[in-house]
Protein backbone atom coordinates (compact mmCIF):
# COMPACT_ATOMS: atom_id res chain seq x y z
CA UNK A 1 -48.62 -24.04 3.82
CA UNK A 2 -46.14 -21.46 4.19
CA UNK A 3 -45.21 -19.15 0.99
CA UNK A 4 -42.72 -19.73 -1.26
CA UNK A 5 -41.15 -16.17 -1.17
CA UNK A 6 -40.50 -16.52 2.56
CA UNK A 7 -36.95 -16.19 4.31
CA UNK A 8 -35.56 -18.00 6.99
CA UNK A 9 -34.14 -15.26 9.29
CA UNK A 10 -31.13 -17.34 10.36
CA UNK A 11 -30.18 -18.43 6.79
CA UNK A 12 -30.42 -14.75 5.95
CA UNK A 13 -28.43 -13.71 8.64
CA UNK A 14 -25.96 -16.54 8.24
CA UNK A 15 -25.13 -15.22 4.83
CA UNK A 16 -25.07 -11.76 5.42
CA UNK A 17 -22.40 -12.07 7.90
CA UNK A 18 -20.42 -14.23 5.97
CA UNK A 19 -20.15 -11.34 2.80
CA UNK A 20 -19.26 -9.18 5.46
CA UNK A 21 -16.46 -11.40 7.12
CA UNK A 22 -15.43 -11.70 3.54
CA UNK A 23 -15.37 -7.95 2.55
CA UNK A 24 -13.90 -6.90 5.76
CA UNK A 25 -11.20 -9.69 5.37
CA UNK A 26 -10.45 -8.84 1.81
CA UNK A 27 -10.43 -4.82 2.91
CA UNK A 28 -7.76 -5.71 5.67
CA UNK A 29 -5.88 -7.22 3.08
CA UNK A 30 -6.11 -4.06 0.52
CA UNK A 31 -5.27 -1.83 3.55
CA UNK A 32 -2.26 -4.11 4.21
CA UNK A 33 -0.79 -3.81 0.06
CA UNK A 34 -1.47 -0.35 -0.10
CA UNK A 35 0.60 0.35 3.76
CA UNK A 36 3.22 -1.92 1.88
CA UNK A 37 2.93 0.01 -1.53
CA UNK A 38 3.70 3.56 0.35
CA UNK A 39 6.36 1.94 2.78
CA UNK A 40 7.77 0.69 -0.57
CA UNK A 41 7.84 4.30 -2.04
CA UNK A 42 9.14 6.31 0.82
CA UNK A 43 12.06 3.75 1.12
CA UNK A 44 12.83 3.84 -2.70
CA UNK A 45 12.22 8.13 -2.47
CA UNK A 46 15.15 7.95 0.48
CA UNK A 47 17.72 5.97 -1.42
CA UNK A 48 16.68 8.41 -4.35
CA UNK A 49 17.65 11.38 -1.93
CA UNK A 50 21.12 9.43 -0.53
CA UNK A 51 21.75 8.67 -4.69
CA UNK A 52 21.44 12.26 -5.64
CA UNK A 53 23.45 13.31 -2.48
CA UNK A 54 25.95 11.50 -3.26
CA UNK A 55 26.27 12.29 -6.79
CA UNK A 56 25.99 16.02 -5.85
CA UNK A 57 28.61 15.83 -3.84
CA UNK A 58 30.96 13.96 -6.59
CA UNK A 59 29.77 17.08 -8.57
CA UNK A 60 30.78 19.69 -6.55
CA UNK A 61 34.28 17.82 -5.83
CA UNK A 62 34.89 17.33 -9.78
CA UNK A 63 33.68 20.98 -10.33
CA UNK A 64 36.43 22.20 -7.47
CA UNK A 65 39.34 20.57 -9.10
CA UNK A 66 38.48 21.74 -12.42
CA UNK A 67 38.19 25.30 -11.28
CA UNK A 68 41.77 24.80 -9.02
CA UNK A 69 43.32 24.03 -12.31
């Protein structure tokens, strides 16, 4: 009669690489939003930069007339 506490090896091992599959899957995914996430924020940081350029540059422009009048 075998114990009751006993493991089968391959059941064992069977699970255990199934958690892994699924924690190395669902990493891969959180490495994927967070790539997306900073892509997201360096794009929105550059039209941020091109935005204030631009309004700079009205600045300056408005700021030249009013100091050629």
């Amino acid at each position: 009669m075998t114990k009751s506490n006993d493991v089968d090896v391959n059941a064992l091992i069977k699970i255990y690489n199934q958690k892994i599959s699924t924690l190395t899957n669902q990493n891969i995914l959180l490495e994927a939003k967070l790539q997306t996430i900073v892509q997201d924020n360096l794009d929105a940081q550059k039209e941020l930069l091109a935005e204030k350029m631009e309004l700079q540059e009205k600045y300056e422009n408005l700021l030249s007339e009013v100091e050629g009048e």
